[in-house]
Protein backbone atom coordinates (compact mmCIF):
# COMPACT_ATOMS: atom_id res chain seq x y z
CA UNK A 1 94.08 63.59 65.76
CA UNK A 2 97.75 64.75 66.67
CA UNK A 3 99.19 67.67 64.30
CA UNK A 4 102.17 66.44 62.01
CA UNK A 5 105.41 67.99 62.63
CA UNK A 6 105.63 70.81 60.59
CA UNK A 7 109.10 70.72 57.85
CA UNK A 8 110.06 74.02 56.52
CA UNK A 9 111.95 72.85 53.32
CA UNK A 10 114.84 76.16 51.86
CA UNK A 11 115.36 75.56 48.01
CA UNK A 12 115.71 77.86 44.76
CA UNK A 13 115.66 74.14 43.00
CA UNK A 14 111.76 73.98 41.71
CA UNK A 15 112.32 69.77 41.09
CA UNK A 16 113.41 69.34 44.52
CA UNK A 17 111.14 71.35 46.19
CA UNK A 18 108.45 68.89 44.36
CA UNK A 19 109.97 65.90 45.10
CA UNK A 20 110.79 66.32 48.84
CA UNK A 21 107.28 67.77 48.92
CA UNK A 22 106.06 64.35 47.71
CA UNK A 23 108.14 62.49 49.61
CA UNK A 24 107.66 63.70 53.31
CA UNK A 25 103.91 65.06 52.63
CA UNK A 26 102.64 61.66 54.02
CA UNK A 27 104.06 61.87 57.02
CA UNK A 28 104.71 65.61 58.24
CA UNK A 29 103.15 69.09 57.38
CA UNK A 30 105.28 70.58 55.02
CA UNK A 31 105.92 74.13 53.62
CA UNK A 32 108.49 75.13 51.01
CA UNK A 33 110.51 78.93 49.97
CA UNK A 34 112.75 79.66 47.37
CA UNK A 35 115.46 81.35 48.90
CA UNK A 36 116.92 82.04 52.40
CA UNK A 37 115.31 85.73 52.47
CA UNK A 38 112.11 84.19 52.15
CA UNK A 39 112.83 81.91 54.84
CA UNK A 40 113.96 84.57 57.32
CA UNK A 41 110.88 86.55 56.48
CA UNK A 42 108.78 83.69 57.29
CA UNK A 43 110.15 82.75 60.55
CA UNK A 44 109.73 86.44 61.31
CA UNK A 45 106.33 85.87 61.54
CA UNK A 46 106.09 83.32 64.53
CA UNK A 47 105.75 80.54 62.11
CA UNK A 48 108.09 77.70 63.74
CA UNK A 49 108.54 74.86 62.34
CA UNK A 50 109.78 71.22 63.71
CA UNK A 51 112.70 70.99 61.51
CA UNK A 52 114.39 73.08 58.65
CA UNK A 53 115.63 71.31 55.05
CA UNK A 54 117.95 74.21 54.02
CA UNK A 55 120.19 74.37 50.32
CA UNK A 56 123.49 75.97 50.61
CA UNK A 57 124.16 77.35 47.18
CA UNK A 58 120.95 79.90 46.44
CA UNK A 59 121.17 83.63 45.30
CA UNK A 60 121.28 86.71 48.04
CA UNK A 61 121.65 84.69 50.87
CA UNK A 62 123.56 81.19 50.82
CA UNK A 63 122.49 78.60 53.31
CA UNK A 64 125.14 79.24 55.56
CA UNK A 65 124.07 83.26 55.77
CA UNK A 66 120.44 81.86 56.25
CA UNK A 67 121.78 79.66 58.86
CA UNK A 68 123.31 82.34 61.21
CA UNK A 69 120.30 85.20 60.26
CA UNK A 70 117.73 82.17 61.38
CA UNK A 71 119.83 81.98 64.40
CA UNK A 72 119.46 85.94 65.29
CA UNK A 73 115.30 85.29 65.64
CA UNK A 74 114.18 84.23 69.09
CA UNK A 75 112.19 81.78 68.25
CA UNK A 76 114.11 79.61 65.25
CA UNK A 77 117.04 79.40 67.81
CA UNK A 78 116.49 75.88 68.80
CA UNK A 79 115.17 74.65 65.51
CA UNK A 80 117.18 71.44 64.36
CA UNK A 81 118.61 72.52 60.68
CA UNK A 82 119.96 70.43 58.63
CA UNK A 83 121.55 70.59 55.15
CA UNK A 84 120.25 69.22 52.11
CA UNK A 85 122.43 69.84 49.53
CA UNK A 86 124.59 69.05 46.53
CA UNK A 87 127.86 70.48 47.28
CA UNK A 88 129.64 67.85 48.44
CA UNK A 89 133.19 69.25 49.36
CA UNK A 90 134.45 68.13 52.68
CA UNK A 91 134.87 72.02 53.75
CA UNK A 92 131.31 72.76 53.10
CA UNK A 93 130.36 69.94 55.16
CA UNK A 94 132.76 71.16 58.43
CA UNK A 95 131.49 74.91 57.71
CA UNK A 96 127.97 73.63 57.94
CA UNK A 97 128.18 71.93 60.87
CA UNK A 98 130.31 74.32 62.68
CA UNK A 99 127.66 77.05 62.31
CA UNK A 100 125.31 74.90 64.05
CA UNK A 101 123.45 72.42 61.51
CA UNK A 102 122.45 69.03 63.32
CA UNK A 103 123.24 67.10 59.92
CA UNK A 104 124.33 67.42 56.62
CA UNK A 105 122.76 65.33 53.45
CA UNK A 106 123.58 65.67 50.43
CA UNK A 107 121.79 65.38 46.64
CA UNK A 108 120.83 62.50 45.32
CA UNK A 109 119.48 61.30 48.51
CA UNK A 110 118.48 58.48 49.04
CA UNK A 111 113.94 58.24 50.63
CA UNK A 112 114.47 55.88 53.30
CA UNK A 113 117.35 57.58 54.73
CA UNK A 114 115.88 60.88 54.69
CA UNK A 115 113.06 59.95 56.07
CA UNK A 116 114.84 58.03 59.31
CA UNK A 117 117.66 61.02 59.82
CA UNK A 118 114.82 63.64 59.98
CA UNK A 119 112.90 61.21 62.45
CA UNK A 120 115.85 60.56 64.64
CA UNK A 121 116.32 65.06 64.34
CA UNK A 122 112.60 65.44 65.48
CA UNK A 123 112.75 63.26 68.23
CA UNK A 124 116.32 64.83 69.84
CA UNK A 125 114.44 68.48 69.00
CA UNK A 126 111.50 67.57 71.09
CA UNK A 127 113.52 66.30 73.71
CA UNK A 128 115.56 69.55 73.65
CA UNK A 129 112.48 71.49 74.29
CA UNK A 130 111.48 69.60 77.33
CA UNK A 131 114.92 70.23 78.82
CA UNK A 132 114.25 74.13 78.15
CA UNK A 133 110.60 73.73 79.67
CA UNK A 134 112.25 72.36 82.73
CA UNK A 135 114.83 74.62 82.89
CA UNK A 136 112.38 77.32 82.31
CA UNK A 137 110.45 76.22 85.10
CA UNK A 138 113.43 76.55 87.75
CA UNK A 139 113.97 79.79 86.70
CA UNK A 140 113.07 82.81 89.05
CA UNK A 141 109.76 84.07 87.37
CA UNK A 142 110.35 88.03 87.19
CA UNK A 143 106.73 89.02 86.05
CA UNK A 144 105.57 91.68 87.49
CA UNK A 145 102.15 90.31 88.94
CA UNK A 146 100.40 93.36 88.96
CA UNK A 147 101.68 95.05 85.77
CA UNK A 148 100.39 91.44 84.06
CA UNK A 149 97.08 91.60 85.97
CA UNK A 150 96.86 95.17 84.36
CA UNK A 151 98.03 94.52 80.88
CA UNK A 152 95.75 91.07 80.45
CA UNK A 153 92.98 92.60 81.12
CA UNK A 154 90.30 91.75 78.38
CA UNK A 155 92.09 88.41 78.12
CA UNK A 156 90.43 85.12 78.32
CA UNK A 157 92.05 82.64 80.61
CA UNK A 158 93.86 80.98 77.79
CA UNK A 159 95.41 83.44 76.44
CA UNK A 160 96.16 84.87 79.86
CA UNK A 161 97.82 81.47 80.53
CA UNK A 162 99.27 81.33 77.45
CA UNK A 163 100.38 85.09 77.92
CA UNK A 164 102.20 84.53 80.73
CA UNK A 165 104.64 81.83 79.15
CA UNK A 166 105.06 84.01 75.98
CA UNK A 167 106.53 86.74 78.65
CA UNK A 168 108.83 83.66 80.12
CA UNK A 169 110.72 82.80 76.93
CA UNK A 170 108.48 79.58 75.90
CA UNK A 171 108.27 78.97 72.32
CA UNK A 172 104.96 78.00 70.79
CA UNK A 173 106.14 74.43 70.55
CA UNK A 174 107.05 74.73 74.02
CA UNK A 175 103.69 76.25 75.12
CA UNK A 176 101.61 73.52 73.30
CA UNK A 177 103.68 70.60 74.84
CA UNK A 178 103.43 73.29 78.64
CA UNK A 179 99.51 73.27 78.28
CA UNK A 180 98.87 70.10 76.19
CA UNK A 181 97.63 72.34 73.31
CA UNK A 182 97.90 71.65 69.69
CA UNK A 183 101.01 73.83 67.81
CA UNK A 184 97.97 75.16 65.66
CA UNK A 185 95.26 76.05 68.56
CA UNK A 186 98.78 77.60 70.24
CA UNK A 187 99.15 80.02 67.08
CA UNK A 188 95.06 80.89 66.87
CA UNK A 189 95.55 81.82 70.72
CA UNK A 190 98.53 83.99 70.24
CA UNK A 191 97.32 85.62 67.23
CA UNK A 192 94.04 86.53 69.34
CA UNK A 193 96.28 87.97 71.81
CA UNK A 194 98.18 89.96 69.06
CA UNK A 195 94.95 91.54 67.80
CA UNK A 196 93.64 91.90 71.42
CA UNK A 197 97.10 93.48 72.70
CA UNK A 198 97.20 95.85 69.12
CA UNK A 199 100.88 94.14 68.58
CA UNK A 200 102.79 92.57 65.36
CA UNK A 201 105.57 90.81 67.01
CA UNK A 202 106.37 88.35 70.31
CA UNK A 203 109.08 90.53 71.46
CA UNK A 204 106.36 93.81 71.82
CA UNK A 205 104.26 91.72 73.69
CA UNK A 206 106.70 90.00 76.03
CA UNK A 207 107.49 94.31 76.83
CA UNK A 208 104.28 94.67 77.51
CA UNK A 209 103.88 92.01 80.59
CA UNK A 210 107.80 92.62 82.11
């Protein structure tokens, strides 16, 4: 069965984060935090989801801060964001999309054109990440063959394979749609390779094989 994409709804509203719950559960895997802190923190875990459903006004960190701190991880950089909110001035709306949102929705919505605006998102997002795969792929590899030999030693050939394309920049999104892996089986390799390698984060790893 193929995974769901994965929706990482940002609210401080408890009603909405209910009701979009309920409304996309059939369809995509989603999770749900309270404020934009919470979101950062989560992101900063290798969790990656498909798309991000992210509330401008919320305490310590507005949407648009959330926006540009998602932007600083390596991994949430290519994520498709989009607003879903209910200010509804005209300048919010520029400001959102200048800082890089791919849409802007705002409360009440209405279901059926949620649902085909985020479908629409998910399908340019994916097609984005093929583009970076292939562009990836004409890049000049600059792995140092026998530092990697050295450092995945212990590794199975999965996660050596796997390995090697955390140390070129791929994504886990990327990797799964690379190797025809699941997104899940992707994270349950690289957290093996975590606990294998004695490391917390992607970018310690990717030191350890360059």
């Amino acid at each position: 069965m193929e995974d769901k994409n994965t929706i990482l709804i940002v609210d401080d509203d408890p009603a909405l984060l209910k009701m979009a719950g309920e409304i996309l559960r059939g369809n995509y895997a989603v999770s749900c935090v309270k404020s934009g802190c919470e979101a950062v923190a989560l992101l900063q875990t290798d969790y990656v989801p498909d798309i991000i459903l992210l509330d401008i006004d919320m305490p310590e960190l507005n949407g648009f801060d959330t926006l540009t701190a998602l932007r600083e991880i390596e991994n949430a950089q290519d994520i498709p964001i989009v607003f879903l909110t209910g200010v509804t001035r005209t300048e919010a709306e520029l400001k959102g999309l200048s800082c890089g949102a791919v849409d802007y929705i705002t409360k009440p919505f209405i279901k059926e054109i949620l649902l085909a605006r985020l479908k629409v998102h998910l399908e340019n997002g994916k097609r984005l990440r093929q583009l970076s795969i292939v562009e990836k792929n004409r890049q000049e590899i600059r792995i140092d063959e026998g530092k990697f030999e050295r450092t995945s030693a212990g590794l199975s050939d999965t996660e050596r394979k796997v390995s090697r394309l955390i140390a070129l920049g791929y994504t886990n999104q990327e990797i799964g749609e690379a190797l025809h892996y699941s997104y899940n089986y992707v994270k349950k390799v690289v957290a093996a390779i975590y606990e294998k390698k004695y490391v917390s984060k992607r970018s310690e790893l990717k030191k350890l094989f360059l």
